[in-house]
C-alpha atoms as a PDB file:
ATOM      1  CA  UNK A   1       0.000   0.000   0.000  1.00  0.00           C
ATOM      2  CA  UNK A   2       1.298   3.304  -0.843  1.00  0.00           C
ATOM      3  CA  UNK A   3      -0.011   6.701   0.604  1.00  0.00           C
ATOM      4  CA  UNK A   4      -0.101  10.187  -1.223  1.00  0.00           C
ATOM      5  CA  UNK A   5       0.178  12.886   0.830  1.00  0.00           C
ATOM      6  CA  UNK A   6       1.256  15.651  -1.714  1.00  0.00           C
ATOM      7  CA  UNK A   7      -1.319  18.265  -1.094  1.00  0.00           C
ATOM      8  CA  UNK A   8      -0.410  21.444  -2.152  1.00  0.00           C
ATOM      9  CA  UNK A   9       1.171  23.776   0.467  1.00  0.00           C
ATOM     10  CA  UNK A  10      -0.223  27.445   0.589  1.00  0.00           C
ATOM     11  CA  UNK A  11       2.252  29.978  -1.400  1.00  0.00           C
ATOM     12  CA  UNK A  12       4.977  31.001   1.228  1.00  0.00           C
ATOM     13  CA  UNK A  13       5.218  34.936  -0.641  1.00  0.00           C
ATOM     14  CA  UNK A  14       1.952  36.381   0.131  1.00  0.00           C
ATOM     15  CA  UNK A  15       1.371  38.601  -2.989  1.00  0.00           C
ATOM     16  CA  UNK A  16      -2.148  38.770  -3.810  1.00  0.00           C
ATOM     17  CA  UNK A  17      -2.426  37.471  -7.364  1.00  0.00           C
ATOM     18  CA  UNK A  18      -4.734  35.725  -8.015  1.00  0.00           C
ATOM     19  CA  UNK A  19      -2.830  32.676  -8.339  1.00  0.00           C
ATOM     20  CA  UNK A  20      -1.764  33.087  -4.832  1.00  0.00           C
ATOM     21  CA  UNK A  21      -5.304  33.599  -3.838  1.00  0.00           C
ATOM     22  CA  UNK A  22      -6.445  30.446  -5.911  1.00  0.00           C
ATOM     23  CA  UNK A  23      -3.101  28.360  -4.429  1.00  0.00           C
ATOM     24  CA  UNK A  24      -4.610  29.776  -0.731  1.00  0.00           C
ATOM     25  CA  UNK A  25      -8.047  28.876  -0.853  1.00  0.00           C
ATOM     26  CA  UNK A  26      -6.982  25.112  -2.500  1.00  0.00           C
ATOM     27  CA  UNK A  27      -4.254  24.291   0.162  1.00  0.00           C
ATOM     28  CA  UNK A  28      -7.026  25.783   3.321  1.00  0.00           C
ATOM     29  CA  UNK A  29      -9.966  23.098   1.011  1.00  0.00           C
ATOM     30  CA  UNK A  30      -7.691  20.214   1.377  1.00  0.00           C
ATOM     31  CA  UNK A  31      -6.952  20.634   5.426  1.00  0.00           C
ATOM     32  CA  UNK A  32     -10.272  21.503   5.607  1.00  0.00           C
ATOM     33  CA  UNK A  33     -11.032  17.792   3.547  1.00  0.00           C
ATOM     34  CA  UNK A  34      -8.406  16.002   5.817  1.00  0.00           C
ATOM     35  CA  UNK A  35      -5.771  16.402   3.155  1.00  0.00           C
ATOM     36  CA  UNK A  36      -3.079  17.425   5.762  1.00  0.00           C
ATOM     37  CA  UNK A  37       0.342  15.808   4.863  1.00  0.00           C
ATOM     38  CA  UNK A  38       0.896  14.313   7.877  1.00  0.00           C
ATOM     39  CA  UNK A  39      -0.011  10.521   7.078  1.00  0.00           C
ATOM     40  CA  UNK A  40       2.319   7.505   6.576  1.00  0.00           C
ATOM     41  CA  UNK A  41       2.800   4.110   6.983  1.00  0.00           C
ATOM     42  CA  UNK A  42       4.938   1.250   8.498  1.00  0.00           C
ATOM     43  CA  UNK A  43       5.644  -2.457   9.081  1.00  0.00           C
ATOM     44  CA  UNK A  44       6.670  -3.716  12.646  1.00  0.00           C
ATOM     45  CA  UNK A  45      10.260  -5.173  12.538  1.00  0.00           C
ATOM     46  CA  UNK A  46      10.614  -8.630  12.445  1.00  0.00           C
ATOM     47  CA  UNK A  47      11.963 -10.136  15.792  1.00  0.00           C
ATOM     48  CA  UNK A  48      11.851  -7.371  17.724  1.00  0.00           C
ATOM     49  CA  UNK A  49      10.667  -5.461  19.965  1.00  0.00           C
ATOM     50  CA  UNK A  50      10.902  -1.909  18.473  1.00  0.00           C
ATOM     51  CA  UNK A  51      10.527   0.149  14.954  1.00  0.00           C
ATOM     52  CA  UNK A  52      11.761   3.312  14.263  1.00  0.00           C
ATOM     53  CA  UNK A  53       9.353   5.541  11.850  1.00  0.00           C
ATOM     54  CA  UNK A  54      11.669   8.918  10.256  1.00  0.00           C
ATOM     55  CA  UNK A  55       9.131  11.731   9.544  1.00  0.00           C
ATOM     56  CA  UNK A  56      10.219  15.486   9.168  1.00  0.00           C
ATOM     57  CA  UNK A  57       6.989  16.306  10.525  1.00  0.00           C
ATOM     58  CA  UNK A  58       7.631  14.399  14.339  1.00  0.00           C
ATOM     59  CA  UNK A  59       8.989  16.656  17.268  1.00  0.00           C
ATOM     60  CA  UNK A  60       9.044  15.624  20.724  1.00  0.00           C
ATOM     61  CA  UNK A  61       5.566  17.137  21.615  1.00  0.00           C
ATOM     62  CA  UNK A  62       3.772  15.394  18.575  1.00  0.00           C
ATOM     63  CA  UNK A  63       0.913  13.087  18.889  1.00  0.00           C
ATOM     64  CA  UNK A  64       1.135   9.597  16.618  1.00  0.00           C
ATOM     65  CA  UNK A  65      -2.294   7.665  16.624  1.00  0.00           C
ATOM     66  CA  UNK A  66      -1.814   4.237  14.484  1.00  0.00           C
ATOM     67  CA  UNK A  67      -4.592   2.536  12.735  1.00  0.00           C
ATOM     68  CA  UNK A  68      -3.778  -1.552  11.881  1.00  0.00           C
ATOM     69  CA  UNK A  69      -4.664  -2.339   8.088  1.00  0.00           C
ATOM     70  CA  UNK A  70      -4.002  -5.953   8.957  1.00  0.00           C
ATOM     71  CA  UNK A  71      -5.280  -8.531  11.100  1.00  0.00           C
ATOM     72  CA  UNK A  72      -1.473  -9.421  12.573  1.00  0.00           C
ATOM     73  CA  UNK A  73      -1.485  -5.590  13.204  1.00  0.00           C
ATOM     74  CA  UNK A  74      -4.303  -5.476  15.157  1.00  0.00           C
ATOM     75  CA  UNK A  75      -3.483  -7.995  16.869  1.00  0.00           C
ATOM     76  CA  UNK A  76      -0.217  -6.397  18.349  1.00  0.00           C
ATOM     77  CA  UNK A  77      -2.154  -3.325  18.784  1.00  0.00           C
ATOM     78  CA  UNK A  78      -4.418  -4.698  21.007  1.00  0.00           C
ATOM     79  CA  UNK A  79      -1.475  -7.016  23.239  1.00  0.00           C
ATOM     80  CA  UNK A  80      -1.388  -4.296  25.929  1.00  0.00           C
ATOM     81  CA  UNK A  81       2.502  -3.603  25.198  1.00  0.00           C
ATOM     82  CA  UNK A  82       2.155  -1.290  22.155  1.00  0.00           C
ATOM     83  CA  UNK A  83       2.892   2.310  22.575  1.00  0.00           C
ATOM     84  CA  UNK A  84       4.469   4.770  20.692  1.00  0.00           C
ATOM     85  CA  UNK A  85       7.267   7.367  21.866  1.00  0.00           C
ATOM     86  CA  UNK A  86       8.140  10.721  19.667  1.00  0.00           C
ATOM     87  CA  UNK A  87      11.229  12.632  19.429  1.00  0.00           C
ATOM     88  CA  UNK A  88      13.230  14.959  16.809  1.00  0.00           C
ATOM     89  CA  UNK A  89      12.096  13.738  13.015  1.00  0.00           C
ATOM     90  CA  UNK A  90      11.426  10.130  14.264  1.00  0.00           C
ATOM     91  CA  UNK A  91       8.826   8.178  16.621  1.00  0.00           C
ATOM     92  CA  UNK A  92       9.667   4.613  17.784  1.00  0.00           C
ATOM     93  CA  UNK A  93       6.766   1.917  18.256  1.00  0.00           C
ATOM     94  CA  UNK A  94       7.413  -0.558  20.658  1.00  0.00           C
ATOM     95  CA  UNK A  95       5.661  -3.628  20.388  1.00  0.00           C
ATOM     96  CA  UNK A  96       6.180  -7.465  21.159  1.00  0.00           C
ATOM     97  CA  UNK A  97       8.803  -9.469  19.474  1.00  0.00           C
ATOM     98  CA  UNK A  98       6.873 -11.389  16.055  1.00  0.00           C
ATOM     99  CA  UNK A  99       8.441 -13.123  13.159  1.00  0.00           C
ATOM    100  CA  UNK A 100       5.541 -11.948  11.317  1.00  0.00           C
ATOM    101  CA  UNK A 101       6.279  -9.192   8.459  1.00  0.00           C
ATOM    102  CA  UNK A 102       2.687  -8.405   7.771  1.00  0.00           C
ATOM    103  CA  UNK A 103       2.183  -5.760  11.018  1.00  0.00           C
ATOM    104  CA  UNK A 104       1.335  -2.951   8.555  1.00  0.00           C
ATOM    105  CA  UNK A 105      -0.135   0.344  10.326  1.00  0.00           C
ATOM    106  CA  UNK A 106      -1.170   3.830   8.885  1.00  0.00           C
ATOM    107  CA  UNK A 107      -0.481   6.865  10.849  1.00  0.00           C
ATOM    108  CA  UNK A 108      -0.996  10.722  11.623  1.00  0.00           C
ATOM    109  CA  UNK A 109       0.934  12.569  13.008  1.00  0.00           C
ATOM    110  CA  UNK A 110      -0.501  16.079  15.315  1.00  0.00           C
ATOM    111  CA  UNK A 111       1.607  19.078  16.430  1.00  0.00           C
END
């Protein structure tokens, strides 16, 4: 599964042309559909115990909420020991230790 997130950002030189204007309003539609660019998505690790996510958009105050898209997924979701820690650029999900390679998650990332 792949995830576009390439919503236009709003024009960084405010003139007001009215392709700024038009650039404006279609950037404020899309976070105003959901279209925020701040979704992704990962696979647990193999055998152990932690994964690592790299995202620009994590600082140490951001909020990660993780959706499963599989049933292994969910399954580790709901053990009790998954939990998810940010910092600077990354977040690290720890989880238990599973051979499995199909613990697929989508995420979004807040503040």
């Amino acid at each position: 599964m792949s995830v576009n997130n390439n919503y236009p950002y709003a024009p960084n030189n405010p003139s007001l042309t009215e392709n700024y204007l038009k650039r404006l309003v279609q950037s404020l539609n899309f976070a105003l559909d959901g279209k925020i660019n701040a979704t992704g998505e990962f696979t647990l690790t193999a055998s152990a115990t932690s994964t690592t996510v790299n995202n620009n958009k994590v600082n140490v105050n951001s909020v990660i909420l993780c959706i499963p898209q599989t049933a292994s997924a969910a399954l580790d979701f709901a053990s009790g020991s998954f939990y998810v820690v940010s910092g600077d650029k990354t977040f690290t999900v720890n989880h238990d230790s599973d051979p499995a390679t199909t613990r697929t998650f989508r995420y979004v990332v807040f503040g």
